[in-house]
N, C-alpha and C. Protein backbone atom coordinates (compact mmCIF):
# COMPACT_ATOMS: atom_id res chain seq x y z
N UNK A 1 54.25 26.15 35.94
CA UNK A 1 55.22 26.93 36.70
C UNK A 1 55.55 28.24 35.98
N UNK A 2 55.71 28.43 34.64
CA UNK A 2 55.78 29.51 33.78
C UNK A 2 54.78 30.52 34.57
N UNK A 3 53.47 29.86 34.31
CA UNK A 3 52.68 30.85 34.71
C UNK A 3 52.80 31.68 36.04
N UNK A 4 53.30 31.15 36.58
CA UNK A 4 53.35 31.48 38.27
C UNK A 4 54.58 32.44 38.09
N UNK A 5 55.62 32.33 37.45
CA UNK A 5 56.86 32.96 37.25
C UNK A 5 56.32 34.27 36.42
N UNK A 6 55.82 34.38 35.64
CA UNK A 6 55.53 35.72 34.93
C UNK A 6 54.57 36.43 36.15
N UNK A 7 53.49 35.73 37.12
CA UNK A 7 52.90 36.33 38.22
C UNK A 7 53.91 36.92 38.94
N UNK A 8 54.81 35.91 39.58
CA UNK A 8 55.99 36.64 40.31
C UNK A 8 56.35 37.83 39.98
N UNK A 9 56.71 37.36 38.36
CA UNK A 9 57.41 38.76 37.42
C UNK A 9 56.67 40.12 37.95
N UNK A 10 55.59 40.19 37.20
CA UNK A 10 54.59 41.56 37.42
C UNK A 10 54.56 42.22 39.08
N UNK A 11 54.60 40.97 40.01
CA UNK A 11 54.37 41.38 41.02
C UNK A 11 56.03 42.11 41.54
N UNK A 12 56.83 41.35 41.48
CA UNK A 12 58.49 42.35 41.31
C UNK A 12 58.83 43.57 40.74
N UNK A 13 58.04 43.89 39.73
CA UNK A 13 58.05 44.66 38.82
C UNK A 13 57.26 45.96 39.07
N UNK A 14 56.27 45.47 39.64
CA UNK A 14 55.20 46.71 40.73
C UNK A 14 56.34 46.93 41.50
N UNK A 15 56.38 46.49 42.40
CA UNK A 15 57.11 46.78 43.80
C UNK A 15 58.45 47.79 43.01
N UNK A 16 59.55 46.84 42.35
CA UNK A 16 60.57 48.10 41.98
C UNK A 16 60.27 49.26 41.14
N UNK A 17 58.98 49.53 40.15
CA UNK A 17 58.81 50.40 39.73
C UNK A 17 57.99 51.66 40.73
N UNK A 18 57.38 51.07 42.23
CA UNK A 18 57.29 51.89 42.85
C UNK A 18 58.02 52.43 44.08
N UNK A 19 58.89 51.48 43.84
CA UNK A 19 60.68 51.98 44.78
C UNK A 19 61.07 53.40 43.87
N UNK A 20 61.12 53.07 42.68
CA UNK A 20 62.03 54.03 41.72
C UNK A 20 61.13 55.69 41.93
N UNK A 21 59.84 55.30 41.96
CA UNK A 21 58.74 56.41 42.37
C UNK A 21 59.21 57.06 43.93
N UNK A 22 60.09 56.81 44.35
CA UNK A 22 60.28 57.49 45.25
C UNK A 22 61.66 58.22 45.66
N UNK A 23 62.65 57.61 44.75
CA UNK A 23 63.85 58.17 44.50
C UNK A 23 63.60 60.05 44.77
N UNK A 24 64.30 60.68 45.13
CA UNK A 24 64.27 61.88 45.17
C UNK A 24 64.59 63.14 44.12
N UNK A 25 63.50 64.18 43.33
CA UNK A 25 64.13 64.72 42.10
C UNK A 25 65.31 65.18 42.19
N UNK A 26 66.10 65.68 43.47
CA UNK A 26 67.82 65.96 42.47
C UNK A 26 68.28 64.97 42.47
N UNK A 27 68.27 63.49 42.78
CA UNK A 27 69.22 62.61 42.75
C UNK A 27 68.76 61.95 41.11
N UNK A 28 69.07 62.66 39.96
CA UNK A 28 68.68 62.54 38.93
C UNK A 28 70.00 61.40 38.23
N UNK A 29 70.91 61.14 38.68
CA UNK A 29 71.75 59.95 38.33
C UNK A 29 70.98 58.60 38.63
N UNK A 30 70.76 58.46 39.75
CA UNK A 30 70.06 56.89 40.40
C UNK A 30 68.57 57.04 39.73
N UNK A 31 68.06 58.00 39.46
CA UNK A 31 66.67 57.58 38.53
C UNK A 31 66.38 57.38 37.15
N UNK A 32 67.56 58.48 36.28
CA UNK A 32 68.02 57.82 34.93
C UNK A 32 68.54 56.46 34.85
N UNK A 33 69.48 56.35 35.49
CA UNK A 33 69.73 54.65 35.62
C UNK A 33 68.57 53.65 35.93
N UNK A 34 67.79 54.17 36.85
CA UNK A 34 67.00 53.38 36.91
C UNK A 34 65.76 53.13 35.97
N UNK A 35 65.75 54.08 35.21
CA UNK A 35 64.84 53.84 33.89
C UNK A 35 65.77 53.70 32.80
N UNK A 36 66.53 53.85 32.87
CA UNK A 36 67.14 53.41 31.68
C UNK A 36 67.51 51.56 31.70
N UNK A 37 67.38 50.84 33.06
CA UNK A 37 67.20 49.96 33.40
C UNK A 37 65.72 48.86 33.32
N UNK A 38 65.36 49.86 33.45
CA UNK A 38 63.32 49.28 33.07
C UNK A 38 63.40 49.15 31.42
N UNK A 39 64.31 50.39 30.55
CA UNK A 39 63.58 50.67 29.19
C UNK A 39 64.17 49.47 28.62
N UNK A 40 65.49 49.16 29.01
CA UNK A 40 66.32 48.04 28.42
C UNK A 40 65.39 46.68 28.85
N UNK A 41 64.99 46.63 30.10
CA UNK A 41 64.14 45.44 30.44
C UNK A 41 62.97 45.12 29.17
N UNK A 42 62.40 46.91 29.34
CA UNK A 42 61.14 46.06 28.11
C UNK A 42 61.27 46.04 26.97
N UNK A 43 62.49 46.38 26.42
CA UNK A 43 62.68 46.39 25.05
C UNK A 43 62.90 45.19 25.06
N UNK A 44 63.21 44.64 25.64
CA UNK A 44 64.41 43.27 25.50
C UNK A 44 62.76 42.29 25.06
N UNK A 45 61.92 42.70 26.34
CA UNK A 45 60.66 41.64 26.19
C UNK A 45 59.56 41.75 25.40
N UNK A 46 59.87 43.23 24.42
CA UNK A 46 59.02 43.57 23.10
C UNK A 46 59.55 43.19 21.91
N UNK A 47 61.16 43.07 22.15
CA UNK A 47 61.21 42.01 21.31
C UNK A 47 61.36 40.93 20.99
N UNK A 48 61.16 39.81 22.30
CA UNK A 48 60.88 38.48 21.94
C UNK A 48 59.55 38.13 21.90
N UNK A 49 58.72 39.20 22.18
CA UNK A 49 57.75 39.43 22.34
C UNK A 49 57.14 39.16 20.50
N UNK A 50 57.94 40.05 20.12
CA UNK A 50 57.49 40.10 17.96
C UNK A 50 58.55 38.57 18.17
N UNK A 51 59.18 38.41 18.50
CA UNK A 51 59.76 37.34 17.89
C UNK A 51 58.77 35.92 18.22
N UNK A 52 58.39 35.25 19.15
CA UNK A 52 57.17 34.54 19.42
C UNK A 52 55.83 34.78 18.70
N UNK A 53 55.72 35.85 18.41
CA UNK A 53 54.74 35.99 17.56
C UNK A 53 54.62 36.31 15.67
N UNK A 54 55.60 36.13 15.77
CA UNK A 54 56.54 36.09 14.49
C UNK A 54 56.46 37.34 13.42
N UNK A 55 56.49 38.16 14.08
CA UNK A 55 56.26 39.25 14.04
C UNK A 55 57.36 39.91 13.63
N UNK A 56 57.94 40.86 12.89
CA UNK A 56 58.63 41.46 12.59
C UNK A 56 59.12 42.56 14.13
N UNK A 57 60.83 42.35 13.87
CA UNK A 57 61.54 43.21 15.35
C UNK A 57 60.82 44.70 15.64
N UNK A 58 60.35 44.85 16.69
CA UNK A 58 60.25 46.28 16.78
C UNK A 58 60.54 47.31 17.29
N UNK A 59 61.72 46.57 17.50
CA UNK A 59 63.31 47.66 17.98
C UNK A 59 64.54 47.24 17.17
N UNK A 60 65.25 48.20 17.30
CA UNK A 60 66.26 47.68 16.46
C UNK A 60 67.89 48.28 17.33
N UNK A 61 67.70 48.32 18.57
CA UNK A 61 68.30 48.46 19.49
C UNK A 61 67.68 47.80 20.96
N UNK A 62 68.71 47.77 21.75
CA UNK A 62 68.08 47.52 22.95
C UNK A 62 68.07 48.42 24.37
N UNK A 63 68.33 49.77 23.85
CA UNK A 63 67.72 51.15 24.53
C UNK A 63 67.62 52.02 24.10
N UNK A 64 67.80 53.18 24.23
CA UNK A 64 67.30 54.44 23.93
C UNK A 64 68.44 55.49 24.27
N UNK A 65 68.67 56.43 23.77
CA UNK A 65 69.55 57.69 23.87
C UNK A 65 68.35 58.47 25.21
N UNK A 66 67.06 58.57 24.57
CA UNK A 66 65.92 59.59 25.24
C UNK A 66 65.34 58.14 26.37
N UNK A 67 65.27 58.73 27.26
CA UNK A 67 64.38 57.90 28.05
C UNK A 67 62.70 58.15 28.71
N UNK A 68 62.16 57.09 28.19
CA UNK A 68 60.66 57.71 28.61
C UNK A 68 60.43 57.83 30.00
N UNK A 69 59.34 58.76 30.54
CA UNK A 69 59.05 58.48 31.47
C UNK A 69 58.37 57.40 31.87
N UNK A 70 59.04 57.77 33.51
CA UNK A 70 58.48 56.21 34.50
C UNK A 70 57.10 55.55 34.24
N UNK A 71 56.07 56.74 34.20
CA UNK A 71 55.17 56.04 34.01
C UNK A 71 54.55 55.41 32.50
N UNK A 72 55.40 55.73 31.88
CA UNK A 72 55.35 54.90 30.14
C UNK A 72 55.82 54.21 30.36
N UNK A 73 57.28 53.44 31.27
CA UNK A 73 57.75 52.13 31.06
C UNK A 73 56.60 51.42 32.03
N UNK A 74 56.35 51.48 33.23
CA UNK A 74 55.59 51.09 33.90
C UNK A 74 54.34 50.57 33.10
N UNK A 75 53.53 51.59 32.61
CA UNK A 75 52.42 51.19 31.03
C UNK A 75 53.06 50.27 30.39
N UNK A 76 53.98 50.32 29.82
CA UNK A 76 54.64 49.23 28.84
C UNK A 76 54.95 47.99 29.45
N UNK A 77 55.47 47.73 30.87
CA UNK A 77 56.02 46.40 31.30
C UNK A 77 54.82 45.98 31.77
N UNK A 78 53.75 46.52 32.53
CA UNK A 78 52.58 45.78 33.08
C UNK A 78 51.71 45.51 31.78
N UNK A 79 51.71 45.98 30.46
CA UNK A 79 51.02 45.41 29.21
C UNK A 79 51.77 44.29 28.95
N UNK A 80 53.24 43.98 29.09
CA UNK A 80 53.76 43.24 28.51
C UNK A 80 53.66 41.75 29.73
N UNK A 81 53.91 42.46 30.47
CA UNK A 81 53.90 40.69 31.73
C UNK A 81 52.15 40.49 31.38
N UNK A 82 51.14 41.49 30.83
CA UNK A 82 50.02 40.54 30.68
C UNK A 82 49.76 39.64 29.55
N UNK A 83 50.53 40.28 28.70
CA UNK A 83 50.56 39.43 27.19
C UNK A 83 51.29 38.25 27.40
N UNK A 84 52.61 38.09 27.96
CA UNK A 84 52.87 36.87 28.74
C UNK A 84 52.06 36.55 29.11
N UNK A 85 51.60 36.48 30.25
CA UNK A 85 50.45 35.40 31.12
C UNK A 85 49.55 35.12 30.01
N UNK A 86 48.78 36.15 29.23
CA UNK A 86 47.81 35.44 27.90
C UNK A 86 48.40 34.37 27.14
N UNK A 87 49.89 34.67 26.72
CA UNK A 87 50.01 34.31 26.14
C UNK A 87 50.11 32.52 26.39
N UNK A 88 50.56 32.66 27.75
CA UNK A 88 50.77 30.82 28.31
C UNK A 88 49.43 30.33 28.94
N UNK A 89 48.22 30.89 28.68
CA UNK A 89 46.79 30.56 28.33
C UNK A 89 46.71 29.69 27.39
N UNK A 90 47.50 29.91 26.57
CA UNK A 90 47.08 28.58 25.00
C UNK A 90 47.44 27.85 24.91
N UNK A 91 47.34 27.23 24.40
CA UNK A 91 48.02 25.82 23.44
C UNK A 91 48.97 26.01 22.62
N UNK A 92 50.25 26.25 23.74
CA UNK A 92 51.79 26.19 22.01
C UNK A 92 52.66 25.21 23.02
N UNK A 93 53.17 25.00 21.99
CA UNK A 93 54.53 24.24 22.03
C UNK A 93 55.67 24.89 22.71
N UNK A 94 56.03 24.74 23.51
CA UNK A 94 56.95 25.03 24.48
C UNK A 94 57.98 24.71 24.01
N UNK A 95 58.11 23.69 22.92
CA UNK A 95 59.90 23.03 22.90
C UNK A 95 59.77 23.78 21.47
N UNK A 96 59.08 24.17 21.21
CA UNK A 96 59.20 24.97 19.16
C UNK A 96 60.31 25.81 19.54
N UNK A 97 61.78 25.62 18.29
CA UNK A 97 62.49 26.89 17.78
C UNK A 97 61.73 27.87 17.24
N UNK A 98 62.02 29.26 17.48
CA UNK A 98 62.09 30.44 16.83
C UNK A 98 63.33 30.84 16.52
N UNK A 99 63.49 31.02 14.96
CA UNK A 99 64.44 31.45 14.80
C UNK A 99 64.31 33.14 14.48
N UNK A 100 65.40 33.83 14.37
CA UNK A 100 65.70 34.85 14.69
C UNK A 100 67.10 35.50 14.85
N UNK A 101 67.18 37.25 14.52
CA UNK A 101 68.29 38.11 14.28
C UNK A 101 68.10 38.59 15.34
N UNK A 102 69.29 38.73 16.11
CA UNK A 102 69.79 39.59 17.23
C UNK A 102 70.22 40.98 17.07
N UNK A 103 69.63 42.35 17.20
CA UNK A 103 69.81 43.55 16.98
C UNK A 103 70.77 43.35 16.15
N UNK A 104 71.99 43.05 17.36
CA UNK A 104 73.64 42.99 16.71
C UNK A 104 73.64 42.68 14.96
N UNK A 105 72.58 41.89 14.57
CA UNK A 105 73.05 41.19 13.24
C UNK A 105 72.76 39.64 13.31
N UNK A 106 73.66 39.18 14.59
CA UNK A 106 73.67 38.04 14.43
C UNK A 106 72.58 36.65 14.63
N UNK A 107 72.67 35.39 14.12
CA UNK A 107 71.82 34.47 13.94
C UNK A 107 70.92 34.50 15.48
N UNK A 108 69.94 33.82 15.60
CA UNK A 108 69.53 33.29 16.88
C UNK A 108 68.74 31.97 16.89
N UNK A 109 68.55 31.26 17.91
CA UNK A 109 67.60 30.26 18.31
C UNK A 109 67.39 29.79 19.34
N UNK A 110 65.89 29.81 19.52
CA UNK A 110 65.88 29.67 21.01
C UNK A 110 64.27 28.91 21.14
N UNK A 111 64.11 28.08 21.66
CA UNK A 111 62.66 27.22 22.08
C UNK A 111 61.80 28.53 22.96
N UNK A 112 60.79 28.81 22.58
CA UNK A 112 59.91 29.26 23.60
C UNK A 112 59.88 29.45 24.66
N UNK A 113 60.41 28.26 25.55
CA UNK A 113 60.34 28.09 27.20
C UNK A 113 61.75 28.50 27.28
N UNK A 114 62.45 28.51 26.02
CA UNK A 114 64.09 29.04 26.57
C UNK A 114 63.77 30.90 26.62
N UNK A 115 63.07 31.26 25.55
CA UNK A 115 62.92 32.45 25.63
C UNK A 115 61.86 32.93 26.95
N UNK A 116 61.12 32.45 27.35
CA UNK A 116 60.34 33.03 28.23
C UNK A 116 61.14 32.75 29.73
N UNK A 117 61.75 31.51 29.85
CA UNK A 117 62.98 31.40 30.85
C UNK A 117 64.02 32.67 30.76
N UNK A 118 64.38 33.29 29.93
CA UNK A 118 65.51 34.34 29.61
C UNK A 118 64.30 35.99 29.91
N UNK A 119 63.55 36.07 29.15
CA UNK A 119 62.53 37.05 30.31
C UNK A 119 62.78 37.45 31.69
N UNK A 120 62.17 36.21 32.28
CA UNK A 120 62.32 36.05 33.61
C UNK A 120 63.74 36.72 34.44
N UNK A 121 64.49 35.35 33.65
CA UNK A 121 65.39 35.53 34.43
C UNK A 121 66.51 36.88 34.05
N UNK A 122 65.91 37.98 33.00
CA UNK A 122 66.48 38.91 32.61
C UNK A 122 66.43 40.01 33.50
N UNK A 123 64.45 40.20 33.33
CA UNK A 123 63.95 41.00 34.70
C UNK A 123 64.70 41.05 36.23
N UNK A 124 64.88 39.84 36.47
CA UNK A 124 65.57 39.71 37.75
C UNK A 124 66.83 40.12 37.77
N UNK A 125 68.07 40.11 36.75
CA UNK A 125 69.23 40.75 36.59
C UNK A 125 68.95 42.29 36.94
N UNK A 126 68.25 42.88 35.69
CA UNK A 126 67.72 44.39 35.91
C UNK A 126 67.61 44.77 37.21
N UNK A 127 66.56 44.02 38.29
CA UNK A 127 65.96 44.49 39.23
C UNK A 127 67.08 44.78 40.33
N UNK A 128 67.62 43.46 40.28
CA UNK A 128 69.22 43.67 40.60
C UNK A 128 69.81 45.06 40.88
N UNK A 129 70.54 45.37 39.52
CA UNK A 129 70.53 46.88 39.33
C UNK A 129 70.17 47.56 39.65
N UNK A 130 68.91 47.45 39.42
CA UNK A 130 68.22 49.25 40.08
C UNK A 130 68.24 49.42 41.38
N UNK A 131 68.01 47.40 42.07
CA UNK A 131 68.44 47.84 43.97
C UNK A 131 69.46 48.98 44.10
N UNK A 132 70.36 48.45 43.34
CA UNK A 132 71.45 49.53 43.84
C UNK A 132 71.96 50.92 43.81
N UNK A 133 71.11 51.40 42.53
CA UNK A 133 70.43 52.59 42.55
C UNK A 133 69.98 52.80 43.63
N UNK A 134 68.78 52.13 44.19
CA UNK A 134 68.02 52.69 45.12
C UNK A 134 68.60 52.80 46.15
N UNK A 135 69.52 51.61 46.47
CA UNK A 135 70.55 52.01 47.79
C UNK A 135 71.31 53.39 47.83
N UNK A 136 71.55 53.81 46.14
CA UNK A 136 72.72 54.84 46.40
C UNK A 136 71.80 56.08 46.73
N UNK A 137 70.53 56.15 46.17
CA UNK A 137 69.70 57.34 46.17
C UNK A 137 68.56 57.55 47.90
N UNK A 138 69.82 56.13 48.51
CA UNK A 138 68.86 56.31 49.60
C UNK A 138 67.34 55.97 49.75
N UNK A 139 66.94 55.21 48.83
CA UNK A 139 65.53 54.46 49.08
C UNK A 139 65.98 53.01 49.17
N UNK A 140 65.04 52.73 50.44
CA UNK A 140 64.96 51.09 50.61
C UNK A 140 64.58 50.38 49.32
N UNK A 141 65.62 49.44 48.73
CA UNK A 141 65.04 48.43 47.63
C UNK A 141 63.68 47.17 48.39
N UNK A 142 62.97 47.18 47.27
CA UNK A 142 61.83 45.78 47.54
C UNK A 142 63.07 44.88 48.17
N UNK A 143 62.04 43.96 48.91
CA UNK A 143 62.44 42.09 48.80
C UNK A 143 61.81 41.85 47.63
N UNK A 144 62.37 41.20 46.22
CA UNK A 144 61.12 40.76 45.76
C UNK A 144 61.41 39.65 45.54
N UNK A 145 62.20 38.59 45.97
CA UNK A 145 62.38 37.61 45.94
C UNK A 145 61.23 36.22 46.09
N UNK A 146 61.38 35.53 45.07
CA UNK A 146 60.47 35.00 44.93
C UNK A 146 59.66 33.89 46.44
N UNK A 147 60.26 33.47 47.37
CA UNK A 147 59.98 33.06 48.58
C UNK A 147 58.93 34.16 48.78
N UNK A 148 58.95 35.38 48.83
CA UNK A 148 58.66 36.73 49.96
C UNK A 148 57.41 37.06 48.95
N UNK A 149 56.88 36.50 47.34
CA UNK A 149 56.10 36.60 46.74
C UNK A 149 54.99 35.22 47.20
N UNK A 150 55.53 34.18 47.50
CA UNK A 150 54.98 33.28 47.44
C UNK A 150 54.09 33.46 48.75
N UNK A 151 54.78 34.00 49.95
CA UNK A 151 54.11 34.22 50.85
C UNK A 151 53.17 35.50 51.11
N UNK A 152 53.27 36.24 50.54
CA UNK A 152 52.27 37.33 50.50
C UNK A 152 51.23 37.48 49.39
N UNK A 153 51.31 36.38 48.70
CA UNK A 153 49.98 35.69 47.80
C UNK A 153 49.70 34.65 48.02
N UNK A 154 50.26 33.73 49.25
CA UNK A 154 49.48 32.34 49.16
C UNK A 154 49.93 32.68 51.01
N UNK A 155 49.07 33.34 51.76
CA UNK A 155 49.48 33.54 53.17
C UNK A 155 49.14 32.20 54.05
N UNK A 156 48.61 31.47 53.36
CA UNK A 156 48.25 29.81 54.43
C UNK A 156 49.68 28.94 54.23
N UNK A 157 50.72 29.29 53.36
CA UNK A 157 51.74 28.56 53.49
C UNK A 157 53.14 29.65 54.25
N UNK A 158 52.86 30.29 54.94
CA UNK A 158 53.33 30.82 56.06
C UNK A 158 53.02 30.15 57.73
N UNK A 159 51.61 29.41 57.65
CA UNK A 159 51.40 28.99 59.01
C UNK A 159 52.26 27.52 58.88
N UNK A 160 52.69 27.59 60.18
CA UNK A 160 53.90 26.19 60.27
C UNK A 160 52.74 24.94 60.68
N UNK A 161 53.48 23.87 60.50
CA UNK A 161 52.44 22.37 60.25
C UNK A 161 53.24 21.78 60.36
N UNK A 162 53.31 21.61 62.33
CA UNK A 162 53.87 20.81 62.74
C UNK A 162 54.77 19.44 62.58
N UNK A 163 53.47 19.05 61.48
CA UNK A 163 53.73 17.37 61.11
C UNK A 163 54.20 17.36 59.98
N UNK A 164 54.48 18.50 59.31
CA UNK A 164 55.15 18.73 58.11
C UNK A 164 56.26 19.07 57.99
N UNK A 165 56.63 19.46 59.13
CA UNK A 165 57.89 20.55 59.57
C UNK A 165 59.01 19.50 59.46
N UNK A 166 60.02 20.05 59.06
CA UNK A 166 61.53 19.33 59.00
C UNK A 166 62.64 20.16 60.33
C-alpha cells in the first residue's frame, strides 16, 4: 500500500505543481506562497530522506528566506517521490526506529513506515494550502484526491458490476 501511496503522491504533486504553472505573473502573493509551500514540502522530505538513510541532515531549516524557482522544486519533488518508490523496492524493515534531531534541536523517533506515513500525509496538508492559493489567484485547484487517482489509473474500476454493487 506504501507503494501505491507515494504513486498517488507524485501523481498529486504533478497535477498541483501544474495548477501553480498557471497562476498569473502579477498575482505574485498566491505564487510565492505557493512555492514557498512546495519548498517547505521538499525540504521536509530531504530530510527524512538523509534521515532513513542515515545520512547526515541536509537542511538545517525547514524553508528558505530565497525561494527557488518552480521548476527546481518541481526537479526536486519528482527526484524525491522517485527515491521513495526505489526506496520501498527493497528489503527494510518497516517497524526499525530512526533516531534523530529535529532542526529545532530537539530529540526524535520515528519507525520508517511512521516516517514515510508523515511524508504522505504532509504532502497532502501542503497541497491543501496551495488549493487555496489557487482559489485566491483565480485558478481552478486539482481534485487530487486519492479516489479521483485511483480511477484515472486503474479506469476498469470505474465500470459498475452489477453483482458487486451495494
Amino acid at each position: 500500500m506504501l507503494k501505491e501511496m507515494f504513486e498517488y503522491k507524485t501523481w498529486a504533486d504533478n497535477r498541483t505543481i501544474d495548477a501553480v504553472q498557471k497562476i498569473p505573473i502579477p498575482q505574485t502573493t498566491e505564487s510565492n506562497f505557493a512555492r514557498q509551500q512546495l519548498n517547505h514540502m521538499i525540504i521536509v522530505e530531504e530530510l527524512f530522506r538523509s534521515r532513513i538513510s542515515r545520512e547526515q541532515d541536509c537542511h538545517n531549516v525547514t524553508n528558505t528566506k530565497e525561494l527557488p524557482a518552480l521548476s527546481c522544486l518541481k526537479q526536486r519533488l519528482m527526484s524525491s517521490n522517485e527515491w521513495y518508490l526505489d526506496f520501498l523496492t527493497q528489503c527494510v524493515d518497516l517497524d526499525e526506529k530512526i533516531y534523530f534531531t529535529f532542526v529545532d534541536g530537539k530529540p526524535g523517533c520515528l519507525s520508517i513506515d511512521e516516517i514515510l506515513f508523515h511524508v504522505i500525509n504532509h504532502g497532502s496538508y501542503h497541497r491543501g494550502n496551495i488549493a487555496h492559493a489557487l482559489d485566491n489567484a483565480g485558478v481552478p485547484h486539482p481534485v487530487d484526491g486519492y479516489p479521483k487517482f485511483i480511477h484515472e489509473t486503474q479506469k476498469s474500476r470505474r465500470q459498475k458490476r452489477w453483482d458487486k454493487w451495494i
